[in-house]
N, C-alpha and C. Protein backbone atom coordinates (compact mmCIF):
# COMPACT_ATOMS: atom_id res chain seq x y z
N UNK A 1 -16.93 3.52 -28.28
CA UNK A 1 -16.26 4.19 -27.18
C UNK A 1 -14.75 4.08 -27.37
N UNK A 2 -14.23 4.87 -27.14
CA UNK A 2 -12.56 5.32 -27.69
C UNK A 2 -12.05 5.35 -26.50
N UNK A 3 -11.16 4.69 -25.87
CA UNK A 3 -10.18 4.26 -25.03
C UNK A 3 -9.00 5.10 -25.10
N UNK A 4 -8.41 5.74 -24.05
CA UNK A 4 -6.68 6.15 -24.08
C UNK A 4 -5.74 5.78 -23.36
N UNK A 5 -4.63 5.31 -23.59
CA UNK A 5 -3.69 5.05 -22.37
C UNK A 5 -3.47 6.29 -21.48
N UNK A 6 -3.12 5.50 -20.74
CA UNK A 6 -2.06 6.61 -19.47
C UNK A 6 -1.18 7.97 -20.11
N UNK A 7 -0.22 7.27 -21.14
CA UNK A 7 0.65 8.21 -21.94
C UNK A 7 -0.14 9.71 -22.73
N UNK A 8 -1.60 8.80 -23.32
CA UNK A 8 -2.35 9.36 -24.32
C UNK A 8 -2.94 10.66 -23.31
N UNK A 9 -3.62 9.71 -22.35
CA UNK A 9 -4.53 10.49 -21.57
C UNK A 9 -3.74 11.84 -21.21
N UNK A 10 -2.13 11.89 -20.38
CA UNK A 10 -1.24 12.90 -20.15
C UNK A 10 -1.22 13.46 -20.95
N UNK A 11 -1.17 13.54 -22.33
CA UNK A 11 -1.03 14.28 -23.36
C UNK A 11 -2.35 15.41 -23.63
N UNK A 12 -3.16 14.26 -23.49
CA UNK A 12 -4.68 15.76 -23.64
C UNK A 12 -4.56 16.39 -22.81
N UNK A 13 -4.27 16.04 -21.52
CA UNK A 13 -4.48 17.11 -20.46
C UNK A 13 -3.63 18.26 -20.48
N UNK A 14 -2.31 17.54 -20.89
CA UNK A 14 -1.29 18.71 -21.16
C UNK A 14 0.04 18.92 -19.94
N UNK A 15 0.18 17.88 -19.15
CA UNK A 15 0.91 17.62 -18.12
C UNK A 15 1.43 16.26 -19.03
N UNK A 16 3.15 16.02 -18.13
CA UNK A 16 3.84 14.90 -18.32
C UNK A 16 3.18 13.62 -18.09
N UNK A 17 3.57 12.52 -18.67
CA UNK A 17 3.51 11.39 -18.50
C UNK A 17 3.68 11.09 -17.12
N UNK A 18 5.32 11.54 -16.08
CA UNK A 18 5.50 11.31 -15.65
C UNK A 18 4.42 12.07 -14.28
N UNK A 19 3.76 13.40 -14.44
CA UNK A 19 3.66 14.26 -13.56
C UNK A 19 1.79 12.87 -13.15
N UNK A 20 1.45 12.75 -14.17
CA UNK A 20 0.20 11.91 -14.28
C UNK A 20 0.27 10.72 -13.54
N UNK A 21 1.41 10.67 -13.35
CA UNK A 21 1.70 8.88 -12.75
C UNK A 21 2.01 9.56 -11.10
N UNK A 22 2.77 10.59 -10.85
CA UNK A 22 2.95 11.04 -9.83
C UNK A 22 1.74 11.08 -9.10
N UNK A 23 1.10 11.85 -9.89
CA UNK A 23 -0.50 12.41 -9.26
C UNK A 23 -1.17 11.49 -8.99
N UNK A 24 -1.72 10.10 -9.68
CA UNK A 24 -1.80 8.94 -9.73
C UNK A 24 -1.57 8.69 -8.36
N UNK A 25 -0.68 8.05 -8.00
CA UNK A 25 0.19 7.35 -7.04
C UNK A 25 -0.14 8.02 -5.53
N UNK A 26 -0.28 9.37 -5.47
CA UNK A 26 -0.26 10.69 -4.97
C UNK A 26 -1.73 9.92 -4.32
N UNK A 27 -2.67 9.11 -5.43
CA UNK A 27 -4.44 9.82 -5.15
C UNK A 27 -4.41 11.55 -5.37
N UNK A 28 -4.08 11.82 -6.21
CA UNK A 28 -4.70 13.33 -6.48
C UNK A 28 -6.04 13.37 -7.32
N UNK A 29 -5.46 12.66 -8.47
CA UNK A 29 -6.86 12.38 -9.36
C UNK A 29 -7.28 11.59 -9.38
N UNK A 30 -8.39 10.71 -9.96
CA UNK A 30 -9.26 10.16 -9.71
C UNK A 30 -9.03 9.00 -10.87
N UNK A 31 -8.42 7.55 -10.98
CA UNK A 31 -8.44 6.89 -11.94
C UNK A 31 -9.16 5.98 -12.10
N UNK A 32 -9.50 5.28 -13.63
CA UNK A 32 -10.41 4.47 -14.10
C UNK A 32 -9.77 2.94 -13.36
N UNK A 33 -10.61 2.37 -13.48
CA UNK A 33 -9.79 0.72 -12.82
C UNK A 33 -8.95 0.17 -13.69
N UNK A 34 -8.21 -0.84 -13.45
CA UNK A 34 -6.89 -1.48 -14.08
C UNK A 34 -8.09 -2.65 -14.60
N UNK A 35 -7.35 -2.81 -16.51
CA UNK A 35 -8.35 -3.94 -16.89
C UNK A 35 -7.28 -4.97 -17.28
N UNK A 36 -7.43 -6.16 -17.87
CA UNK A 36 -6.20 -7.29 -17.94
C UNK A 36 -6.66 -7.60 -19.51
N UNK A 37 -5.70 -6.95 -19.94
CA UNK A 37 -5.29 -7.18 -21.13
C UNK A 37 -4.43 -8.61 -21.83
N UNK A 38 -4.50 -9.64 -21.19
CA UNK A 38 -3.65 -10.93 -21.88
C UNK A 38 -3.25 -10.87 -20.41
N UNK A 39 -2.17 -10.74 -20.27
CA UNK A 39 -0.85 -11.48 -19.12
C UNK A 39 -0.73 -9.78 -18.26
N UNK A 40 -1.02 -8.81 -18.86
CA UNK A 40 -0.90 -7.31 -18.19
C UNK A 40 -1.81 -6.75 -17.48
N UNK A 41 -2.21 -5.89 -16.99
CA UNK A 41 -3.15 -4.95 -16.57
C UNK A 41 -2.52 -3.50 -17.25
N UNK A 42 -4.10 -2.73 -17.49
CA UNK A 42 -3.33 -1.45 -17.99
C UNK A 42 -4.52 -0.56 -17.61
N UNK A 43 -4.84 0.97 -17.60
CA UNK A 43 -6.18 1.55 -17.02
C UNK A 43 -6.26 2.15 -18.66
N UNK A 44 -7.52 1.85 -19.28
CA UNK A 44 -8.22 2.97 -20.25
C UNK A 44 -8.96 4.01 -19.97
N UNK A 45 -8.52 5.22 -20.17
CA UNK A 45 -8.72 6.54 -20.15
C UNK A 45 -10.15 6.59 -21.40
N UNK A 46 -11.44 7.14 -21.11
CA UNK A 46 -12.56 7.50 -21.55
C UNK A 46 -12.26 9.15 -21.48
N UNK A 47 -13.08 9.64 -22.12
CA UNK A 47 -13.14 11.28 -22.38
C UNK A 47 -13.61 11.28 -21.34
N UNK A 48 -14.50 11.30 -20.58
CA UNK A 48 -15.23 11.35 -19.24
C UNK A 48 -14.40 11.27 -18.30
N UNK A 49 -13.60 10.69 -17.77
CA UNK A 49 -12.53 10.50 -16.65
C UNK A 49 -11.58 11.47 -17.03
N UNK A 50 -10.75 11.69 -18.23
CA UNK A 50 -9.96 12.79 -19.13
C UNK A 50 -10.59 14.04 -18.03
N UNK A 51 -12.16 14.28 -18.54
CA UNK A 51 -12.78 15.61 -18.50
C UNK A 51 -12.61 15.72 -16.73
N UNK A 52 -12.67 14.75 -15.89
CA UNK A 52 -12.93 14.30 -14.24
C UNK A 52 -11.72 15.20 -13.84
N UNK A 53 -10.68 14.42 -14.21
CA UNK A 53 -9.19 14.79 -14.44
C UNK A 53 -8.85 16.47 -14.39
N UNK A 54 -9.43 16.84 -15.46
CA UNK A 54 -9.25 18.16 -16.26
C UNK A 54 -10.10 19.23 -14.62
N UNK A 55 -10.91 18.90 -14.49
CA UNK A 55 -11.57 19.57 -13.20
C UNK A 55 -10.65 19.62 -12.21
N UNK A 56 -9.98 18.42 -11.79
CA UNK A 56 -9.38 18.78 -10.59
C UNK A 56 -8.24 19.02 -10.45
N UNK A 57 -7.44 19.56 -11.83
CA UNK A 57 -5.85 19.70 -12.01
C UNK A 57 -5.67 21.07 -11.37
N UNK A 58 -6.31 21.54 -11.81
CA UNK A 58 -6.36 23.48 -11.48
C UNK A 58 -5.91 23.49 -10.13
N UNK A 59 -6.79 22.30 -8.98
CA UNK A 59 -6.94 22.88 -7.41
C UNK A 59 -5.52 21.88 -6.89
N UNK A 60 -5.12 21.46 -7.91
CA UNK A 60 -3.78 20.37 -7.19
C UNK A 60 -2.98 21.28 -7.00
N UNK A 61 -2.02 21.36 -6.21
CA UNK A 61 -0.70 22.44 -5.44
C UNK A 61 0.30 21.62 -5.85
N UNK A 62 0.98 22.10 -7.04
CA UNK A 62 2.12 21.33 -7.32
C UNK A 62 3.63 22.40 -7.56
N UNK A 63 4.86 21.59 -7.14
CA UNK A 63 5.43 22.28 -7.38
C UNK A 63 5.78 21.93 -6.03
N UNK A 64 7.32 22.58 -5.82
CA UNK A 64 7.82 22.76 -4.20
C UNK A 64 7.84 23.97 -3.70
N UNK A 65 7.43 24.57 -2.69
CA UNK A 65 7.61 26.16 -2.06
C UNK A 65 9.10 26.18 -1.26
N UNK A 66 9.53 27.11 -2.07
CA UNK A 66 10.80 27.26 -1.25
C UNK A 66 10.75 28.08 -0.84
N UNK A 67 12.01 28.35 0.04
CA UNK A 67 12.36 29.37 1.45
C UNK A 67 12.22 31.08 0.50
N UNK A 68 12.76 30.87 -0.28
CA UNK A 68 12.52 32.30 -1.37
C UNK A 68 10.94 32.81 -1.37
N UNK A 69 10.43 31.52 -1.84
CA UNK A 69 8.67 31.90 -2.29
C UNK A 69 8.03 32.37 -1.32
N UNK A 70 8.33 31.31 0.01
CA UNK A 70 7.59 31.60 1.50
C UNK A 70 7.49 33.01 1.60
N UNK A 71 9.13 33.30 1.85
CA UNK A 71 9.57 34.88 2.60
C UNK A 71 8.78 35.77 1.47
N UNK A 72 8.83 35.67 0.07
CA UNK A 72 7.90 36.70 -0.85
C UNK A 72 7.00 37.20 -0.45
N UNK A 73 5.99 35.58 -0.21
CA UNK A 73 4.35 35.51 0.28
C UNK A 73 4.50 36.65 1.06
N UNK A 74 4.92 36.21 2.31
CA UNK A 74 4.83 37.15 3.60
C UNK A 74 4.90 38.18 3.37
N UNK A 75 5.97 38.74 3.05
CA UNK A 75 6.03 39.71 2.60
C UNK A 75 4.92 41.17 1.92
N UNK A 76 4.62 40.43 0.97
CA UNK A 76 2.76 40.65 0.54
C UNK A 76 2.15 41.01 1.29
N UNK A 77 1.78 39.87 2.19
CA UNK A 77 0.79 40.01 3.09
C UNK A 77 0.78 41.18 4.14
N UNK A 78 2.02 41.45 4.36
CA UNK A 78 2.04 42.48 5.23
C UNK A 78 1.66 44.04 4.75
């Protein structure tokens, strides 16, 4: 069984390091538990959690809506 870090894992998916830790933190996605490596804790990424991941990136709303985008929407809609 093949293990990935945090860094690694961001990389398959294809989002930042940083956007992964956001989301993370967020509870957006769904992470593996923290294991203790010596004196650290760190989470290993499995293809399976990767793939968990990969499912629910699509429905995350990221990004900020600004006053521009709003008034667009509407716009549309009408």
């Amino acid at each position: 069984m093949k293990g990935f870090s945090t860094r690694e894992a961001a990389k398959k998916l294809g989002i930042s390091f940083t956007s992964m830790n956001r989301y993370m933190g967020a509870k957006k996605i769904p992470v593996p538990p923290l294991i203790e490596i010596g004196s650290t804790s760190a989470r290993l990424w499995t293809e399976e959690d990767i793939e968990r991941v990969r499912v629910v990136l699509p429905k995350i709303a990221n990004g900020r809506k600004t006053r521009h985008v709003r008034k667009t929407r509407q716009t549309r809609k009408k």
